[in-house]
C-alpha atoms as a PDB file:
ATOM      1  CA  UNK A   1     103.435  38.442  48.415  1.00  0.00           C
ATOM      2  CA  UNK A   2     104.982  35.004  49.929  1.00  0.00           C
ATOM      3  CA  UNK A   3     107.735  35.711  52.345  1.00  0.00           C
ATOM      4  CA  UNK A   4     110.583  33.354  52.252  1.00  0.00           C
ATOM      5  CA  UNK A   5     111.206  33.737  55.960  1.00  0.00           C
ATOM      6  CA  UNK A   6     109.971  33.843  59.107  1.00  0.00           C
ATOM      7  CA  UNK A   7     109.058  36.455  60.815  1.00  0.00           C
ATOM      8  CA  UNK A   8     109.684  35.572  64.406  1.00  0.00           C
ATOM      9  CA  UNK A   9     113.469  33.979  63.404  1.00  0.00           C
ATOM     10  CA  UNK A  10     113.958  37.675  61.338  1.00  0.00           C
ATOM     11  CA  UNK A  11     113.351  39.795  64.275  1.00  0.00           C
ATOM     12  CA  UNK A  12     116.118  37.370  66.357  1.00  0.00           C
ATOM     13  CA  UNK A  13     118.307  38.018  63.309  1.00  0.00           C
ATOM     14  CA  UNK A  14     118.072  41.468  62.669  1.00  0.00           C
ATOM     15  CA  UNK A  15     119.504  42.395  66.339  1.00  0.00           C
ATOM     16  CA  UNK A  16     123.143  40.975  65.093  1.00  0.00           C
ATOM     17  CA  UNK A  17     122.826  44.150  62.075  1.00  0.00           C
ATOM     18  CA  UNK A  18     124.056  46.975  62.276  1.00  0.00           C
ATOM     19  CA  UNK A  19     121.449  50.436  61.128  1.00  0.00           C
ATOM     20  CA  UNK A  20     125.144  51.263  60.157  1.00  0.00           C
ATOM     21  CA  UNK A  21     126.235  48.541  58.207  1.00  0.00           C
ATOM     22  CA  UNK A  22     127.157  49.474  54.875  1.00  0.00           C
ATOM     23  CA  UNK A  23     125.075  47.132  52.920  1.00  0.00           C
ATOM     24  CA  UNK A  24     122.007  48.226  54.763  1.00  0.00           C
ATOM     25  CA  UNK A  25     122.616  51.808  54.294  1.00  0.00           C
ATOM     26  CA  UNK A  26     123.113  51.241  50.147  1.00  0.00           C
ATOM     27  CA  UNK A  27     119.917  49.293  50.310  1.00  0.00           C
ATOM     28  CA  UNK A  28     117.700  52.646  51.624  1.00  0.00           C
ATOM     29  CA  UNK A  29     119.416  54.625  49.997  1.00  0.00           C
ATOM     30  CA  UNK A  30     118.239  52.800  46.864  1.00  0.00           C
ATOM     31  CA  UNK A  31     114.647  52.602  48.441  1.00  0.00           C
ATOM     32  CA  UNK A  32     114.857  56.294  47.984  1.00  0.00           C
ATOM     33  CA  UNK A  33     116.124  56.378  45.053  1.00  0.00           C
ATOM     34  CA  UNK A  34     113.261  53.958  43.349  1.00  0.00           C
ATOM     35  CA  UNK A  35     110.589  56.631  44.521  1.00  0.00           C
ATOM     36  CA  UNK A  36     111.651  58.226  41.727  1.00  0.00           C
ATOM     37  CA  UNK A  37     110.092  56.261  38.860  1.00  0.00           C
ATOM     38  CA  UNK A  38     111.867  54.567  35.742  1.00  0.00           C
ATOM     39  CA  UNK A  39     114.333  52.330  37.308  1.00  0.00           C
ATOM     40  CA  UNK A  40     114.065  49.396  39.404  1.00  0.00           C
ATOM     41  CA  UNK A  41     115.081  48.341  42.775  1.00  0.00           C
ATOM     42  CA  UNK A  42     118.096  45.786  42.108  1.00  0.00           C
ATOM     43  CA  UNK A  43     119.931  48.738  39.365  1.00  0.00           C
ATOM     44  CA  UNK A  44     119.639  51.285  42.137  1.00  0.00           C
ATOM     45  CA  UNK A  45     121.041  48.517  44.933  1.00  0.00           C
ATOM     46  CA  UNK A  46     123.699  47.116  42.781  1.00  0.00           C
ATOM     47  CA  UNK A  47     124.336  50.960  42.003  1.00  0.00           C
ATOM     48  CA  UNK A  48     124.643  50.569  38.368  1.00  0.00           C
ATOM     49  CA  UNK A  49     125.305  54.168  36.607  1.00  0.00           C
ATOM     50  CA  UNK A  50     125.108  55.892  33.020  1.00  0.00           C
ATOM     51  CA  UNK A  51     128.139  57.718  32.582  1.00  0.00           C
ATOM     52  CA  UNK A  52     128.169  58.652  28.637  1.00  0.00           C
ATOM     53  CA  UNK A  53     124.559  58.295  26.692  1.00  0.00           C
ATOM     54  CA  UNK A  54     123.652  59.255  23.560  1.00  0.00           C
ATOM     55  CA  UNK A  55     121.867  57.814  20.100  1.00  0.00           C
ATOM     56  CA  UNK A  56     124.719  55.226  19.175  1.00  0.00           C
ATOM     57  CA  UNK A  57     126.614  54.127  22.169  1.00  0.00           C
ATOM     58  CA  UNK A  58     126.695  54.504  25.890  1.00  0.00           C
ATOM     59  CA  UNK A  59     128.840  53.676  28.911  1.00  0.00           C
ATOM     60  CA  UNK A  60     127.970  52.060  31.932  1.00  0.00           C
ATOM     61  CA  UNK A  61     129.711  51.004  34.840  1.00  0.00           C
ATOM     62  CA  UNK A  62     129.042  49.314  38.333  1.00  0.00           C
ATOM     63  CA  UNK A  63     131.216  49.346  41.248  1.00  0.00           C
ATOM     64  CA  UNK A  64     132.670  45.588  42.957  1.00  0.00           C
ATOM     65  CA  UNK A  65     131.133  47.115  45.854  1.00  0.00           C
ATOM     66  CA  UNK A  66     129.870  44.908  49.232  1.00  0.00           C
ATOM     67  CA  UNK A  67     126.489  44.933  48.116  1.00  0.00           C
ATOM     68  CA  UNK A  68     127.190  43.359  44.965  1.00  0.00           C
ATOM     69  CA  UNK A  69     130.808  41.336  45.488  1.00  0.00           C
ATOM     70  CA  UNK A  70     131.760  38.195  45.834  1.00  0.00           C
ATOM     71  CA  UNK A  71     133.969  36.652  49.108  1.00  0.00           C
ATOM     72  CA  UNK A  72     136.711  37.090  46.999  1.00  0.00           C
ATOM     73  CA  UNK A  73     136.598  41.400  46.564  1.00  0.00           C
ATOM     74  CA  UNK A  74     135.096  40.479  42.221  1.00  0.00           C
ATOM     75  CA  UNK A  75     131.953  41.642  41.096  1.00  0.00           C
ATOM     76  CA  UNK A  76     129.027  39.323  42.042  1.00  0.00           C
ATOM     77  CA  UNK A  77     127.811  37.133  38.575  1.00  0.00           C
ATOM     78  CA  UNK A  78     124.890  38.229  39.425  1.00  0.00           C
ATOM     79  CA  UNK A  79     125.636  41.721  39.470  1.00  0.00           C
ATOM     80  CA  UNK A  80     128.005  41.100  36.404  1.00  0.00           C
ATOM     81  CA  UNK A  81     124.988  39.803  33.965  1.00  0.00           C
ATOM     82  CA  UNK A  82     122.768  42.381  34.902  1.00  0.00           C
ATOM     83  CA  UNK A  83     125.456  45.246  34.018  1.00  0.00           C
ATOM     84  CA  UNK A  84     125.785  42.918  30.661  1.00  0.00           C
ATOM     85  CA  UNK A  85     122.252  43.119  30.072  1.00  0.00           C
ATOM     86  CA  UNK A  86     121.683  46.431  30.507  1.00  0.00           C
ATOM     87  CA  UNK A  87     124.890  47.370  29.301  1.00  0.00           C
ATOM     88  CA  UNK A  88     123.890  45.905  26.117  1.00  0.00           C
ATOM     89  CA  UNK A  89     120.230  47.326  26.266  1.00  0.00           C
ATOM     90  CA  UNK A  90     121.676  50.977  26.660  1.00  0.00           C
ATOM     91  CA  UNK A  91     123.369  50.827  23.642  1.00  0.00           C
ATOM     92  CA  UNK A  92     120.256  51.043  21.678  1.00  0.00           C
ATOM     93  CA  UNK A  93     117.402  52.822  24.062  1.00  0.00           C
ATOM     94  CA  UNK A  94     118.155  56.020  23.862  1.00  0.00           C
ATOM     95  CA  UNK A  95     118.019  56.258  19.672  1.00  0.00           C
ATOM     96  CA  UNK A  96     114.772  55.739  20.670  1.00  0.00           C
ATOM     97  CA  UNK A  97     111.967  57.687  22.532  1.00  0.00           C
ATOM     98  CA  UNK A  98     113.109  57.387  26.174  1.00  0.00           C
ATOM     99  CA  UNK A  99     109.899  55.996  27.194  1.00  0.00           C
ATOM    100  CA  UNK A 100     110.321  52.769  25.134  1.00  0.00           C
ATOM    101  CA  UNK A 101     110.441  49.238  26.637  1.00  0.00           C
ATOM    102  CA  UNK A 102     112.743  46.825  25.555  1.00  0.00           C
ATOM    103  CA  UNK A 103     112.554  43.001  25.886  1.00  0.00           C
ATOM    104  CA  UNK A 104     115.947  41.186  25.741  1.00  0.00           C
ATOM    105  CA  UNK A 105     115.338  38.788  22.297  1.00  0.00           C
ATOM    106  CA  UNK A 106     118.625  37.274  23.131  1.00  0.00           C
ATOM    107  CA  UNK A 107     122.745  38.016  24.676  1.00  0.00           C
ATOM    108  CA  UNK A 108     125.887  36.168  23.899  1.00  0.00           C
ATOM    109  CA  UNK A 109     128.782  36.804  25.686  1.00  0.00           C
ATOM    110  CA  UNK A 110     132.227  35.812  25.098  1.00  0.00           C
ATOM    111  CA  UNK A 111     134.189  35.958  28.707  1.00  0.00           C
ATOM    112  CA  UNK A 112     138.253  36.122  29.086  1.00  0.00           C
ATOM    113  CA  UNK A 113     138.360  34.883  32.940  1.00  0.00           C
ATOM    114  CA  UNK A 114     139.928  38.491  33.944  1.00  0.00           C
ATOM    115  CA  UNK A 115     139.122  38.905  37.323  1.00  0.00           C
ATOM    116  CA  UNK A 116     136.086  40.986  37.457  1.00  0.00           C
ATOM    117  CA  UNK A 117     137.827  43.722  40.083  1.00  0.00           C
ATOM    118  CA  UNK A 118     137.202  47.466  40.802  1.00  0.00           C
ATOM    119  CA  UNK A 119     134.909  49.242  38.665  1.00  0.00           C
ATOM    120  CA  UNK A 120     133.710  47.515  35.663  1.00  0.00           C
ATOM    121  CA  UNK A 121     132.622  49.249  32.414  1.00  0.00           C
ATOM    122  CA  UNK A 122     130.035  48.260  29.547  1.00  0.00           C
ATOM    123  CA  UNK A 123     130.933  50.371  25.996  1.00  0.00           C
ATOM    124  CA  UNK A 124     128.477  49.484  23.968  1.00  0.00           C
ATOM    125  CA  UNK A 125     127.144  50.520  20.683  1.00  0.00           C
ATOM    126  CA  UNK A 126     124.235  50.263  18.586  1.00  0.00           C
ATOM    127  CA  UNK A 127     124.313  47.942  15.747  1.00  0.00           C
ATOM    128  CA  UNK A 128     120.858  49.148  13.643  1.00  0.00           C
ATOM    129  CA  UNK A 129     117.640  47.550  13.761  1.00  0.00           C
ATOM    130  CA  UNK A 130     116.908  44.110  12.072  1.00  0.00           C
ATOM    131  CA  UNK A 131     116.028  44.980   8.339  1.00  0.00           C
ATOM    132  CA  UNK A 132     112.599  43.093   7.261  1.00  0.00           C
ATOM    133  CA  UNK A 133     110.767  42.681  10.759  1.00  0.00           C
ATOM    134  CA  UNK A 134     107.732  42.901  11.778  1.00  0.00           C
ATOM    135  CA  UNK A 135     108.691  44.213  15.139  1.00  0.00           C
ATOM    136  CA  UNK A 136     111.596  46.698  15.431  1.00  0.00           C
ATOM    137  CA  UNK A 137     114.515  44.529  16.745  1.00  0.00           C
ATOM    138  CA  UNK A 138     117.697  46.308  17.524  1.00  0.00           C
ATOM    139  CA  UNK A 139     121.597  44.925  17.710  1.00  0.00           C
ATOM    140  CA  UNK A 140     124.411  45.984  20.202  1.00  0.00           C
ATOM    141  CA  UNK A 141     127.579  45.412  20.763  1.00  0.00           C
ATOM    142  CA  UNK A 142     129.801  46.014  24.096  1.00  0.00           C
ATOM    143  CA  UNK A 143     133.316  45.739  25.706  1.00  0.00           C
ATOM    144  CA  UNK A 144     133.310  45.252  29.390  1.00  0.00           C
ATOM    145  CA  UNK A 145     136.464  45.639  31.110  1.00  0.00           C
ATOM    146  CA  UNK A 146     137.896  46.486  34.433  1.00  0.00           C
ATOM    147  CA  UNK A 147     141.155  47.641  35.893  1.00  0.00           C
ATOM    148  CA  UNK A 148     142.087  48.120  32.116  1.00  0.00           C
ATOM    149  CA  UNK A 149     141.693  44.541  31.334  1.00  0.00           C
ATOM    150  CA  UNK A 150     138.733  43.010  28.812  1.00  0.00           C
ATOM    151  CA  UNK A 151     136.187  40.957  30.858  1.00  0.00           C
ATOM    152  CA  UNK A 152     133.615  40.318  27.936  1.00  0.00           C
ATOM    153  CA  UNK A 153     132.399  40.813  24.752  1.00  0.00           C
ATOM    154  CA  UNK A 154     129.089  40.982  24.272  1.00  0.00           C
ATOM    155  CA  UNK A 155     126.051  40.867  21.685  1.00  0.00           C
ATOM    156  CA  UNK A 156     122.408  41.684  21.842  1.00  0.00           C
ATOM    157  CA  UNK A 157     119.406  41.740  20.481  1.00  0.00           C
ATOM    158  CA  UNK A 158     116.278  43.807  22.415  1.00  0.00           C
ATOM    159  CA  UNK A 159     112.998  44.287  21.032  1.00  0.00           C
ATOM    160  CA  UNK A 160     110.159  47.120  21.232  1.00  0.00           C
ATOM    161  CA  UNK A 161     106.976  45.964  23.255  1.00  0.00           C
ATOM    162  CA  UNK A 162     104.032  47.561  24.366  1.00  0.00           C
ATOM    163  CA  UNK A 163     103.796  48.238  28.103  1.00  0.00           C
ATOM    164  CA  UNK A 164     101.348  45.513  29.471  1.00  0.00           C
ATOM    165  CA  UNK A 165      97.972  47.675  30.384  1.00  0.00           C
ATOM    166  CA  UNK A 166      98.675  50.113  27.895  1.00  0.00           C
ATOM    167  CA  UNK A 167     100.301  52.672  30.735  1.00  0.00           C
ATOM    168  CA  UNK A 168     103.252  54.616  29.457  1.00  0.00           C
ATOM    169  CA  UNK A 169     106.729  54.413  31.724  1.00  0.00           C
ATOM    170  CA  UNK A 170     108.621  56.485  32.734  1.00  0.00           C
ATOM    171  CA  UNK A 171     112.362  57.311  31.445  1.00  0.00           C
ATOM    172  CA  UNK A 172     115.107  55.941  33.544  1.00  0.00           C
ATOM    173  CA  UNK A 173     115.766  59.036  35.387  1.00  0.00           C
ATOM    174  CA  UNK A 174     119.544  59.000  35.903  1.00  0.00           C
ATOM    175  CA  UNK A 175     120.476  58.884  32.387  1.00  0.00           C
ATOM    176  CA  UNK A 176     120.851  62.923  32.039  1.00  0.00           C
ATOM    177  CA  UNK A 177     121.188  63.588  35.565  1.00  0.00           C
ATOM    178  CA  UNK A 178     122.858  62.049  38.052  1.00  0.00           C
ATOM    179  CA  UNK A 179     121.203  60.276  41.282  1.00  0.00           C
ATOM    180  CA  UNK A 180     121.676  62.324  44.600  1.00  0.00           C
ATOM    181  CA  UNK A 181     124.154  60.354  46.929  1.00  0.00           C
ATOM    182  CA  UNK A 182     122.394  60.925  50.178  1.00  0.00           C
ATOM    183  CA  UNK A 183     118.083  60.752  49.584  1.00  0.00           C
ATOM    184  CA  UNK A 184     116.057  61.301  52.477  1.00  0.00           C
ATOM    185  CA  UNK A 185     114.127  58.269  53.685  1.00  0.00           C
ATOM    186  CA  UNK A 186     111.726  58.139  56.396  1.00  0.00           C
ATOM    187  CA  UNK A 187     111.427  54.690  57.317  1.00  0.00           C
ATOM    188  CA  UNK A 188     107.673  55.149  58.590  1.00  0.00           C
ATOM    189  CA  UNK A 189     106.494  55.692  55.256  1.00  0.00           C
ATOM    190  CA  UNK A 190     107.627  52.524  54.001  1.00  0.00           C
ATOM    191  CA  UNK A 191     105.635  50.768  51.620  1.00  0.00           C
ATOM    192  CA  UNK A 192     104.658  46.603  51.954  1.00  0.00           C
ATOM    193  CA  UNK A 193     107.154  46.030  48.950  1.00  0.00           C
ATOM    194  CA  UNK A 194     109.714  48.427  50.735  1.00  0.00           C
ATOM    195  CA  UNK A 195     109.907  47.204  54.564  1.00  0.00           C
ATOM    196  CA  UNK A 196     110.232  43.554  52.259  1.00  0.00           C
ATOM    197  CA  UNK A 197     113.203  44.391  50.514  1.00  0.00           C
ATOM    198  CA  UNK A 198     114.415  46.196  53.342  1.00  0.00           C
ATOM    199  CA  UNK A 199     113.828  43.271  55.982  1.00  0.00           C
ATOM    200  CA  UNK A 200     115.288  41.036  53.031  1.00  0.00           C
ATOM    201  CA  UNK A 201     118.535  42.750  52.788  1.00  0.00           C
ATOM    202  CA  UNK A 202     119.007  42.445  56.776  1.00  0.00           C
ATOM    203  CA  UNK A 203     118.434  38.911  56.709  1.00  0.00           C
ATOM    204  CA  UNK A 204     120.983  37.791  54.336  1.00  0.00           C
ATOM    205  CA  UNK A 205     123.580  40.125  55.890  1.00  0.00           C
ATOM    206  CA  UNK A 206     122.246  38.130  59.209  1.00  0.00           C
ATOM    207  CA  UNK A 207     122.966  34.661  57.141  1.00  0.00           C
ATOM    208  CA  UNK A 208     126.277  36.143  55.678  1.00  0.00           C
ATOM    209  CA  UNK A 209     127.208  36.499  58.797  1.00  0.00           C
ATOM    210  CA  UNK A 210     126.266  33.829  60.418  1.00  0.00           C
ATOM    211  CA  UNK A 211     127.088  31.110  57.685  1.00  0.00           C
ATOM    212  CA  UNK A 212     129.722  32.830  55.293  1.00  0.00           C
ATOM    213  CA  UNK A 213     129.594  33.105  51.826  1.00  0.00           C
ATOM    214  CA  UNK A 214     128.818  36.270  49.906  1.00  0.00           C
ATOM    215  CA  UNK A 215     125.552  38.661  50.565  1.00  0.00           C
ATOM    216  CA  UNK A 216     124.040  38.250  46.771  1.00  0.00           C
ATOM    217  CA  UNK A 217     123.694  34.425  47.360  1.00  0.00           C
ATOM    218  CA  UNK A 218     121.650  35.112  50.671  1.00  0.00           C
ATOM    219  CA  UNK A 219     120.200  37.951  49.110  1.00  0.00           C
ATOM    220  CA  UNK A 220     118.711  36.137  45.839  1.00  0.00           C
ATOM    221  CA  UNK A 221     118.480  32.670  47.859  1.00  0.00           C
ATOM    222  CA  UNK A 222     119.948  31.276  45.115  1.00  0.00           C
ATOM    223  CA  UNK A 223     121.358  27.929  46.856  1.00  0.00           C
ATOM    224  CA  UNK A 224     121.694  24.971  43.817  1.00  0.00           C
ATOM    225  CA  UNK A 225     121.179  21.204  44.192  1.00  0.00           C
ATOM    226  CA  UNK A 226     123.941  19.843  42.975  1.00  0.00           C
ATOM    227  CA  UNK A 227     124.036  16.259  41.545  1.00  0.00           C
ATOM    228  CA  UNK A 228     125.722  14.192  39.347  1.00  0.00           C
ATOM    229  CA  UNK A 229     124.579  15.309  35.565  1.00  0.00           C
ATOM    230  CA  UNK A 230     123.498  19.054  36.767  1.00  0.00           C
ATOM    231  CA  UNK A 231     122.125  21.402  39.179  1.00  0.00           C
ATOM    232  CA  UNK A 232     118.632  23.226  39.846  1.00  0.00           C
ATOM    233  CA  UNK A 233     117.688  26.172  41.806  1.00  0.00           C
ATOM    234  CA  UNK A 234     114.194  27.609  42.682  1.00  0.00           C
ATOM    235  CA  UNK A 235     114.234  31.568  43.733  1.00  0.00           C
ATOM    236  CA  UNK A 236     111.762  33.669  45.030  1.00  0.00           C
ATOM    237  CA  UNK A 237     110.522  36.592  42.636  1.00  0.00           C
ATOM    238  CA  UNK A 238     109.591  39.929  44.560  1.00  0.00           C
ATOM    239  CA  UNK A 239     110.292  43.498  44.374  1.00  0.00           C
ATOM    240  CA  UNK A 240     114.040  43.154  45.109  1.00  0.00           C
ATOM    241  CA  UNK A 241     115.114  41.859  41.821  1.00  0.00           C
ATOM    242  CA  UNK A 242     111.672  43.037  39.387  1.00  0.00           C
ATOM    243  CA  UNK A 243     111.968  45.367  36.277  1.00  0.00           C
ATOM    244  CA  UNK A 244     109.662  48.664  35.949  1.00  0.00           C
ATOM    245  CA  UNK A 245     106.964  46.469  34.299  1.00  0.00           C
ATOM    246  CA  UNK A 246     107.386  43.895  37.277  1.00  0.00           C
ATOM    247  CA  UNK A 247     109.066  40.986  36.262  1.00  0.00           C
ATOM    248  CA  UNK A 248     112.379  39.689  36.993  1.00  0.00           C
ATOM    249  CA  UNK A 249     115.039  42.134  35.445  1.00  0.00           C
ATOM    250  CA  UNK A 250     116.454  40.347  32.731  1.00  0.00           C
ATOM    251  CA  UNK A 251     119.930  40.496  33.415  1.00  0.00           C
ATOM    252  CA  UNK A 252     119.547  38.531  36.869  1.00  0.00           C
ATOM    253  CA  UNK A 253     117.289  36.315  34.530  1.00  0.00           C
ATOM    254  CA  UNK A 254     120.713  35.624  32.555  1.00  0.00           C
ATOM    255  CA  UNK A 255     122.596  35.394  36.464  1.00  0.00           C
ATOM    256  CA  UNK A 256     120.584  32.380  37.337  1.00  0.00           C
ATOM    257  CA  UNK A 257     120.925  30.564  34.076  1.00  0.00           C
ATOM    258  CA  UNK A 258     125.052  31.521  34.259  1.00  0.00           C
ATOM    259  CA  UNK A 259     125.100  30.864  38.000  1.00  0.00           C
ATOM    260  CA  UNK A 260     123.278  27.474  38.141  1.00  0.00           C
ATOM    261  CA  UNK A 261     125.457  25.936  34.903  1.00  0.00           C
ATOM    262  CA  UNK A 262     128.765  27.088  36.922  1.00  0.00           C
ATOM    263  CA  UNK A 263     127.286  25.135  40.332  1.00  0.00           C
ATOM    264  CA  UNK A 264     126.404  21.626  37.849  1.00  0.00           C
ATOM    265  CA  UNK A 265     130.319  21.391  37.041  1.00  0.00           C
ATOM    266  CA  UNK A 266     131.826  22.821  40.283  1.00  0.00           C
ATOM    267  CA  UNK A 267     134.550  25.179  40.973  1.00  0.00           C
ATOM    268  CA  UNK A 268     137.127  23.461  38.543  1.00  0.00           C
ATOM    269  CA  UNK A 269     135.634  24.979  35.472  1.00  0.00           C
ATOM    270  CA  UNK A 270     135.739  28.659  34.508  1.00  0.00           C
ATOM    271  CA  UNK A 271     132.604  30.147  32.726  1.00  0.00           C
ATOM    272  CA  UNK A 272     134.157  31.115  29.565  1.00  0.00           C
ATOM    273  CA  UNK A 273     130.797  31.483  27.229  1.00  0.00           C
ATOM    274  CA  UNK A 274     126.956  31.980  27.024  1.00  0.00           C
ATOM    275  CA  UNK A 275     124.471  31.777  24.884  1.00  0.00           C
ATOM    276  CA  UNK A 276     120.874  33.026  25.851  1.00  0.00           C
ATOM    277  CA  UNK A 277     118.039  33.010  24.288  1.00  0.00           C
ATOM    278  CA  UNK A 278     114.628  35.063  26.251  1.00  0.00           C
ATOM    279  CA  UNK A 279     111.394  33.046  25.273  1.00  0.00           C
ATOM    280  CA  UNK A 280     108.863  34.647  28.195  1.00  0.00           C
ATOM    281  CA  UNK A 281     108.984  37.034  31.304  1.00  0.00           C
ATOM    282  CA  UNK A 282     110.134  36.084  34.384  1.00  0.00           C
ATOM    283  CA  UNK A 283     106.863  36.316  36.258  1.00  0.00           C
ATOM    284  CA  UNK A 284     105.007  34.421  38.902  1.00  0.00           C
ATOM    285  CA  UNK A 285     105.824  33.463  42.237  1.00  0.00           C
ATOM    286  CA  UNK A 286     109.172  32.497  41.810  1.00  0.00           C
ATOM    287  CA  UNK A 287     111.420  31.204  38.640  1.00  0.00           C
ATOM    288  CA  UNK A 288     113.551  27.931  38.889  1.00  0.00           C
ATOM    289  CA  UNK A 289     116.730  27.180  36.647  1.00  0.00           C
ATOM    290  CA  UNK A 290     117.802  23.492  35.509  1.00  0.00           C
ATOM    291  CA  UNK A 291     120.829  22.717  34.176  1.00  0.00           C
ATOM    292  CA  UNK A 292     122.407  19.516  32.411  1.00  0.00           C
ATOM    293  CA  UNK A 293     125.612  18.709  31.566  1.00  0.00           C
ATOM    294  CA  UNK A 294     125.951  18.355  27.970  1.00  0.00           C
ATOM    295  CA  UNK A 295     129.439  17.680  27.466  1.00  0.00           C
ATOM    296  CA  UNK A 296     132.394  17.346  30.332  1.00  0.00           C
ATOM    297  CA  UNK A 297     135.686  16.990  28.317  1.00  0.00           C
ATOM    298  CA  UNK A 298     139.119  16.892  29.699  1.00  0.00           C
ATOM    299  CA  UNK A 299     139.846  20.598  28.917  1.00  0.00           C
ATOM    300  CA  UNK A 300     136.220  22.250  28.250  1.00  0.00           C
ATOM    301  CA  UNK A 301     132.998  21.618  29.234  1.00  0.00           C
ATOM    302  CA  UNK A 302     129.472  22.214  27.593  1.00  0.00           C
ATOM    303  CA  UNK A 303     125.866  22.646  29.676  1.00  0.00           C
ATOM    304  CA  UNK A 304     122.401  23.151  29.026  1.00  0.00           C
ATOM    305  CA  UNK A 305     120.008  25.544  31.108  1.00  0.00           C
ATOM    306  CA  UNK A 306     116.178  26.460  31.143  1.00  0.00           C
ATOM    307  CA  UNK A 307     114.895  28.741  33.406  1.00  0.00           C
ATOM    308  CA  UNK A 308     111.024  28.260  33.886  1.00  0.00           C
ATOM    309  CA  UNK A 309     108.340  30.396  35.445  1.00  0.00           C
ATOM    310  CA  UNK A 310     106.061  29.050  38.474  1.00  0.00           C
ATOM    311  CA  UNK A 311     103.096  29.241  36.265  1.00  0.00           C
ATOM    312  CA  UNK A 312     105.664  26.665  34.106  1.00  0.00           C
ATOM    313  CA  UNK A 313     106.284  28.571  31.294  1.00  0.00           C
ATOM    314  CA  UNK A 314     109.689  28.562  29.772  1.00  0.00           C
ATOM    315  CA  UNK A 315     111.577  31.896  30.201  1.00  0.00           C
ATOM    316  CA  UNK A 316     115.249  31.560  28.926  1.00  0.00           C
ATOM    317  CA  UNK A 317     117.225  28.756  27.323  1.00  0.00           C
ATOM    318  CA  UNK A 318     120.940  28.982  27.610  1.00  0.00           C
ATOM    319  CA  UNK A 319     123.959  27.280  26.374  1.00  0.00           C
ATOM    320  CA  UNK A 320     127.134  27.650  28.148  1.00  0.00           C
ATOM    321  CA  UNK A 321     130.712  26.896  27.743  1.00  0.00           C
ATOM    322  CA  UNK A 322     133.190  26.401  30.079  1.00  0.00           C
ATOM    323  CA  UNK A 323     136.943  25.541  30.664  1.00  0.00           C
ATOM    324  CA  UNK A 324     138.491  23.510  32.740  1.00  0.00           C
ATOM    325  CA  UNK A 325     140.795  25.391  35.573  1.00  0.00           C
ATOM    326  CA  UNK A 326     144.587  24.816  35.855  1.00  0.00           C
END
């Protein structure tokens, strides 16, 4: 696995954090939590929980907590597509057997600019399968909100795949029961992929520290090139953001196609729509997003996004709107 920093300037860094510090205690807590199989690294992290699942809706919710917040106390983007994503996902998995893989067809989301604050919630319900497929294709539908006001509404279509290999997975375990709040963790028997995400998470506290900003930036490394007609954005994949099957979760998928439009046209504009559409997994090294500005009006604003795969296949194309700040 290529590590995106060095070694010797990591070891300097990690002496201004904290074993205390509260980011670096949720991130091995959710080491121990992805020993138990099903999940994934970033859902444990980001602390995203099931409250209410059954056969036609479910309810989600993730905390603005400092793992996952921006400077400004809201709910990452980041963190905010992937509880979309799998907000949306939820609605439908669990009509089905639990061990079932879904890939994310596509996700449109209409947001309000509420200020994404506290805890915020995913409702969502199933909408039936596509009628006439080959391939079973289910719909959902979700609310988010927070602090009682409406964030998003959200569409989505997910469809059943085979799990590459043939292996079976396993259910996401804290559906029915809910994850312990304290694990055990015995940092010598840390896997390679663990002391990574580990030593990753104490370097971008380092850098938060050091240069400002938020943690999920530092975390993903998602720093855009801004220039006059858009913005692009290379990230490293790796265990800290992959699904059970090992590619990039989908929702952060989404998060770099939402958060590299948003960088092209600056903080003037306010995301106020997307428009995805999932071609491929995100898989290889790392994944890149490009964006173009379609349309820059004096009230909205229109851009185009693909996010590609290092072995340059296309993973997501996204449309997104956007409205122009008082």
């Amino acid at each position: 696995m290529a590590l995106y920093y060095d070694y010797l300037w990591i070891s300097d860094m990690q002496q201004q954090v904290s074993n205390t510090h509260p980011i670096l205690e949720r991130a091995r807590i959710a080491v121990a939590l992805n020993r138990t199989p099903g999940y994934h690294f970033c859902g444990n992290f980001f602390n995203l929980l099931f409250d209410d699942v059954d056969n036609q809706h479910s309810i989600v919710h993730m905390d603005a907590a400092v793992q996952c917040a921006d400077q400004d106390g809201q709910l990452s983007m980041t963190a905010f597509a992937m509880l979309a994503d799998m907000g949306l996902a939820t609605g439908i998995r669990f009509g089905l057997d639990k061990t079932t893989r879904l890939a994310t067809v596509s996700i449109s989301l209409q947001l309000t600019g509420a200020p994404r604050l506290g805890r915020a919630t995913a409702s969502s319900k199933s909408q039936g399968f596509i009628q006439g497929a080959s391939a079973q294709q289910g719909l959902s539908q979700a609310r988010i909100t927070a602090g009682g006001e409406l964030l998003c509404i959200g569409h989505g279509a997910f469809m059943i795949l085979p799990v590459p290999g043939g292996k079976v997975l396993d259910p996401i375990p804290w559906v029915e029961t809910k994850p312990p709040q304290n694990p055990p963790l015995d940092l010598s028997t840390l896997s390679e992929d663990e002391a990574w995400v580990l030593a990753r998470v104490e370097q971008a506290i380092a850098k938060t520290k050091q240069d400002g900003g938020n943690f999920v930036t530092h975390f993903l490394g998602l720093y855009p090139v801004v220039h006059e007609t858009g913005a692009h954005v290379v990230i490293e994949n790796g265990a800290h953001i992959a699904n059970r099957v090992k590619h990039v979760q989908g929702g952060i998928v989404l998060a770099l196609g939402m958060e590299t439009a948003a960088a092209a046209l600056g903080a003037e504009w306010l995301l106020s729509g997307v428009t995805a559409t999932y071609i491929s997994p995100g898989e290889g090294e790392s994944i890149s997003a490009t964006s173009t500005i379609v349309h820059r009006g004096r009230m909205t604003a229109v851009v185009s996004t693909q996010v590609i795969n290092s072995t340059g296949r296309k993973a997501l194309e996204v449309i997104t709107t956007h409205a122009r700040r008082p």
